[in-house]
PDB file of N, CA and C in Angstrom:
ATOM      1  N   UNK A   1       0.826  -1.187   0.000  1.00  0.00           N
ATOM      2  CA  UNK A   1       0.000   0.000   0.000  1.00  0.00           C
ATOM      3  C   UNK A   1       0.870   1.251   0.000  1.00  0.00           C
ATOM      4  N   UNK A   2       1.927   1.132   0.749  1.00  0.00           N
ATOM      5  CA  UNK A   2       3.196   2.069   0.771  1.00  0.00           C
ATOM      6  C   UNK A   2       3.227   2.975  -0.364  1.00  0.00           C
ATOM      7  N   UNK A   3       3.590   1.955  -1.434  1.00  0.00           N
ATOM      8  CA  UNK A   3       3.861   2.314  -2.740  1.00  0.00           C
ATOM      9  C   UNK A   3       3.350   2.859  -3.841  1.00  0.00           C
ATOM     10  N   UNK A   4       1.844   2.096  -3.407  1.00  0.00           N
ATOM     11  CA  UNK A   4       0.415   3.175  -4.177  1.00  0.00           C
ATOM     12  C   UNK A   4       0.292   4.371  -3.671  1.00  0.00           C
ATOM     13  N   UNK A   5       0.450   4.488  -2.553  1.00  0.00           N
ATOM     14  CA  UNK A   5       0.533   5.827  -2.248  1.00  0.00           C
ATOM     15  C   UNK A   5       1.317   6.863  -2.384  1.00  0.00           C
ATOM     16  N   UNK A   6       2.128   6.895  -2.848  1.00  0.00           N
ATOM     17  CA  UNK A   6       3.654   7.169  -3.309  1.00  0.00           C
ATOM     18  C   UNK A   6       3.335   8.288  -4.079  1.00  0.00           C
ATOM     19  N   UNK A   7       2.794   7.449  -5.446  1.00  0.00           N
ATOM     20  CA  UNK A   7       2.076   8.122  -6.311  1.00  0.00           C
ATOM     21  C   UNK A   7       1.186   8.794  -6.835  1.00  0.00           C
ATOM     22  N   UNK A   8       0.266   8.802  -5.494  1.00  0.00           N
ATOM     23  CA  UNK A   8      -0.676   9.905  -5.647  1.00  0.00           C
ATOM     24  C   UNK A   8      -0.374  10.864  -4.682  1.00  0.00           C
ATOM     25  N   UNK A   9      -1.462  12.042  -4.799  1.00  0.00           N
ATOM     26  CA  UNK A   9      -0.984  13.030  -4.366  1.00  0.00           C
ATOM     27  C   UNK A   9      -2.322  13.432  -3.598  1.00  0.00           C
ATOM     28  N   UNK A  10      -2.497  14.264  -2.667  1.00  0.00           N
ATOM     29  CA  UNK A  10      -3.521  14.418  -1.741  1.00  0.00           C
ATOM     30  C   UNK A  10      -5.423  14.886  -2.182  1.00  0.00           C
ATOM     31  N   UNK A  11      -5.019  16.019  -3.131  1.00  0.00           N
ATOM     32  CA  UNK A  11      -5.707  16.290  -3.416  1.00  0.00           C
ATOM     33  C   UNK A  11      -6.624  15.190  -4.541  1.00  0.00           C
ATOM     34  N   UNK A  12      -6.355  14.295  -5.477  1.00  0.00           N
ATOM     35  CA  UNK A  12      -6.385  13.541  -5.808  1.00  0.00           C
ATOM     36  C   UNK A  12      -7.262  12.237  -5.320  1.00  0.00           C
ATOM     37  N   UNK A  13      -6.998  11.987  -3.670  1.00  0.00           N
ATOM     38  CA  UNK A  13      -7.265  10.814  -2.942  1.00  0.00           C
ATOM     39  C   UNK A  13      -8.858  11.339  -2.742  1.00  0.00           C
ATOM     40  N   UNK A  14      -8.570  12.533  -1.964  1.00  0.00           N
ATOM     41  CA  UNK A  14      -9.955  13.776  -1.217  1.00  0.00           C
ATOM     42  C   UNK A  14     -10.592  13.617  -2.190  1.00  0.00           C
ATOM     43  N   UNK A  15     -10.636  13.887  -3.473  1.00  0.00           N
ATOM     44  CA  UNK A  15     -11.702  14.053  -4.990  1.00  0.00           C
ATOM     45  C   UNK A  15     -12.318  12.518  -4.582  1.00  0.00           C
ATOM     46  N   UNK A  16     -11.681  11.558  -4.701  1.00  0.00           N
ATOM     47  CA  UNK A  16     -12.016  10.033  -4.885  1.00  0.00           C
ATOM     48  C   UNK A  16     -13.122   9.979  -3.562  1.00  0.00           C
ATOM     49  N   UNK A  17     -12.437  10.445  -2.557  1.00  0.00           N
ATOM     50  CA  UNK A  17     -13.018  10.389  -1.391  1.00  0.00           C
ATOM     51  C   UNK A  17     -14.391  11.086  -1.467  1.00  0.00           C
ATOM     52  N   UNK A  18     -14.723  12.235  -1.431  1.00  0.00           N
ATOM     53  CA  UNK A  18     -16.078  13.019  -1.627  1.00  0.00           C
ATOM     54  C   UNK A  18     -16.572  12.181  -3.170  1.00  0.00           C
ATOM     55  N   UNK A  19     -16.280  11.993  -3.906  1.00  0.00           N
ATOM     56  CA  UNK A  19     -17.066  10.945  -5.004  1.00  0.00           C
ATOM     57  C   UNK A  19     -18.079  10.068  -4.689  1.00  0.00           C
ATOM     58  N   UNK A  20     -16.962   9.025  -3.465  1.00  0.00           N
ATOM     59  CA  UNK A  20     -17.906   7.857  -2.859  1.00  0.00           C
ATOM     60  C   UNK A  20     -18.332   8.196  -1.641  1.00  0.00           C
ATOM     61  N   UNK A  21     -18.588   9.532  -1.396  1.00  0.00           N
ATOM     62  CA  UNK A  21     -19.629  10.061  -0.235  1.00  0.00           C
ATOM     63  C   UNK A  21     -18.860   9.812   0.990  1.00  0.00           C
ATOM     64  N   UNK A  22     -17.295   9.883   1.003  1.00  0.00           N
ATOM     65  CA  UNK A  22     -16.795   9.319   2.613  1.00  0.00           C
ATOM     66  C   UNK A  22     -16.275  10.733   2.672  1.00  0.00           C
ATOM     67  N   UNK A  23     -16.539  11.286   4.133  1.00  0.00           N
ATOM     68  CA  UNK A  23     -16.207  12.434   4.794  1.00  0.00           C
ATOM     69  C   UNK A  23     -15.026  12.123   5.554  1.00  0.00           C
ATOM     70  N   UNK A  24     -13.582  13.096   5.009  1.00  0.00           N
ATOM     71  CA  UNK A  24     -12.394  12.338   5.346  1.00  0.00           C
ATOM     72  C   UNK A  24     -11.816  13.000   6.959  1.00  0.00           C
ATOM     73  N   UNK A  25     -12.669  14.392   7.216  1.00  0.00           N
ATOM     74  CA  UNK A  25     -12.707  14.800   8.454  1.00  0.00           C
ATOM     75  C   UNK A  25     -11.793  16.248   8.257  1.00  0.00           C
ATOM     76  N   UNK A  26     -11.150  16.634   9.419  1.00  0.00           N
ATOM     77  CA  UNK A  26     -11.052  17.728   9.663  1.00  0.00           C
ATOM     78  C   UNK A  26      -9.212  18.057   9.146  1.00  0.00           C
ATOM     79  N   UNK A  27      -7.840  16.970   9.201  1.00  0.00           N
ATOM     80  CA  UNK A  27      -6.823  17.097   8.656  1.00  0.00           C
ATOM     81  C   UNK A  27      -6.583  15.403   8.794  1.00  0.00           C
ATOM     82  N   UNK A  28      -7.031  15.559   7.322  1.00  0.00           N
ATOM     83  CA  UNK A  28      -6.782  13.916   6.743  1.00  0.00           C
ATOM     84  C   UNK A  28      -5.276  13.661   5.990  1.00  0.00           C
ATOM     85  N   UNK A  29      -4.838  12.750   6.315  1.00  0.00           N
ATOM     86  CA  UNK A  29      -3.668  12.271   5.309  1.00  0.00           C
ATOM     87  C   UNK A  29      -3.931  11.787   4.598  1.00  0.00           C
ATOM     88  N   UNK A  30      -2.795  10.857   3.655  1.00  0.00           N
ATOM     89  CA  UNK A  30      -2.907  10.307   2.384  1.00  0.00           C
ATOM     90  C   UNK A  30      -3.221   8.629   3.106  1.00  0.00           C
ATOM     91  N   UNK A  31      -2.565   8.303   4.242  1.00  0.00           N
ATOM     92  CA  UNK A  31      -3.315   7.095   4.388  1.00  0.00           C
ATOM     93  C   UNK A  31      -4.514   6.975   4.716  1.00  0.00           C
ATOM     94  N   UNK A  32      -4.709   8.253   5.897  1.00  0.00           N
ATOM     95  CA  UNK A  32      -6.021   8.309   6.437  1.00  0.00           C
ATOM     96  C   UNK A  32      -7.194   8.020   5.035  1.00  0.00           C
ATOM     97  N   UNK A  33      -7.073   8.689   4.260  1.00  0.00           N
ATOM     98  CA  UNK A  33      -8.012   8.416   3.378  1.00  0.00           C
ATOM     99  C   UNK A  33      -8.294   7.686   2.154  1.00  0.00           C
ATOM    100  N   UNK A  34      -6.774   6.842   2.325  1.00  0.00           N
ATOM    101  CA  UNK A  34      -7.021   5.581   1.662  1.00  0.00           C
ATOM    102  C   UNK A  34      -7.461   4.444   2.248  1.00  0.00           C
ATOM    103  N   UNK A  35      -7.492   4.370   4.248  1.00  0.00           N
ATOM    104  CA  UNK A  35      -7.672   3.082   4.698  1.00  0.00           C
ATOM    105  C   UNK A  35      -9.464   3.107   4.464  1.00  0.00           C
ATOM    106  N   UNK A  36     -10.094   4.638   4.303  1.00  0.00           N
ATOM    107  CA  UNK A  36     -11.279   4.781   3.840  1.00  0.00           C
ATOM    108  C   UNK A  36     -11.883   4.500   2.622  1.00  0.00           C
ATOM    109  N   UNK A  37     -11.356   4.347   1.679  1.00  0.00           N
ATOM    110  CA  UNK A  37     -11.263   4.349   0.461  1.00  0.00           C
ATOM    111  C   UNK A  37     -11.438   2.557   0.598  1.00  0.00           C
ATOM    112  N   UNK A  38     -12.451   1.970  -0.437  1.00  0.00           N
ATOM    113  CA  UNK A  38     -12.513   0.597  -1.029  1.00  0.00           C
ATOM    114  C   UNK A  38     -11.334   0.275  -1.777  1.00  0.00           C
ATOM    115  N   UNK A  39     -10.426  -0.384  -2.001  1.00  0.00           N
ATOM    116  CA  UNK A  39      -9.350  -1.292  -2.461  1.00  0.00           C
ATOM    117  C   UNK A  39      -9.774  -1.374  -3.904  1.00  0.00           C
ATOM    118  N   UNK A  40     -10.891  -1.362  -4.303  1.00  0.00           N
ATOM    119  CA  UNK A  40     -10.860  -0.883  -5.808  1.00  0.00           C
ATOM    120  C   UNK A  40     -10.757   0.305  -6.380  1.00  0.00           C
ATOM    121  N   UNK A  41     -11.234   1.123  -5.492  1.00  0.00           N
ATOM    122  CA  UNK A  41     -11.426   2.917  -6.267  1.00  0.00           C
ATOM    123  C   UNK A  41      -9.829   2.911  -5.706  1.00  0.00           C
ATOM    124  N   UNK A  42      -9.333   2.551  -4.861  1.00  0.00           N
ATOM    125  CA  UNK A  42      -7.471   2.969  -4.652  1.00  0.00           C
ATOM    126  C   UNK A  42      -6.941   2.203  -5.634  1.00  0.00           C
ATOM    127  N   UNK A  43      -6.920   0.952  -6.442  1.00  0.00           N
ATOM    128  CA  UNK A  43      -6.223   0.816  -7.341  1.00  0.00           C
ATOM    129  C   UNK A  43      -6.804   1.243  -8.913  1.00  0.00           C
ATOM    130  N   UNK A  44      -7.759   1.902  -8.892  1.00  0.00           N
ATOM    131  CA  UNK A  44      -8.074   2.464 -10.094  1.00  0.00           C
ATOM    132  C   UNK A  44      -7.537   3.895 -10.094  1.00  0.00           C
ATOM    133  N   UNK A  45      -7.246   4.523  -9.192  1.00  0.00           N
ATOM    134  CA  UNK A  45      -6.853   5.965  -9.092  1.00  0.00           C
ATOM    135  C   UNK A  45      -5.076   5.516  -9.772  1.00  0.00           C
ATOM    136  N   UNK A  46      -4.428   4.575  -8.951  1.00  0.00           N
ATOM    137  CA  UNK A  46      -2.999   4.240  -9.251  1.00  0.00           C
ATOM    138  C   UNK A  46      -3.191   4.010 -10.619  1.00  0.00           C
ATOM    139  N   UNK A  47      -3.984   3.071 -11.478  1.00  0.00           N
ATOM    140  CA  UNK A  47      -3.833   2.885 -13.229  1.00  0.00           C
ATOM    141  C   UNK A  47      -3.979   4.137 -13.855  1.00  0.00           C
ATOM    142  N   UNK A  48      -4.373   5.510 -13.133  1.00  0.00           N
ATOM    143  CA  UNK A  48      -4.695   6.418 -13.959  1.00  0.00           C
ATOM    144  C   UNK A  48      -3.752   6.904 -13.888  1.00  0.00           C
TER     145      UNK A  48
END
């Protein structure tokens, strides 16, 4: 997961995040809002 994350960038994750209706809170990180994030919308963001 390290590594997918690598490559994206914050603003990026947040878009994905408000898409699928998850409220990432008040100072979210890049993991914080990938352990939120479904395991498919995080590896479809990485193919893009």
């Amino acid at each position: 997961m390290r590594e997918l994350l690598q490559n994206l960038d914050l603003k990026t994750l947040k878009e994905a995040a408000k898409a699928q209706g998850i409220k990432p809170g008040r100072c979210p990180t890049k993991v914080s809002i990938a352990r939120m994030l479904p395991d498919d919308a995080l590896r479809a963001l990485v193919k893009k």
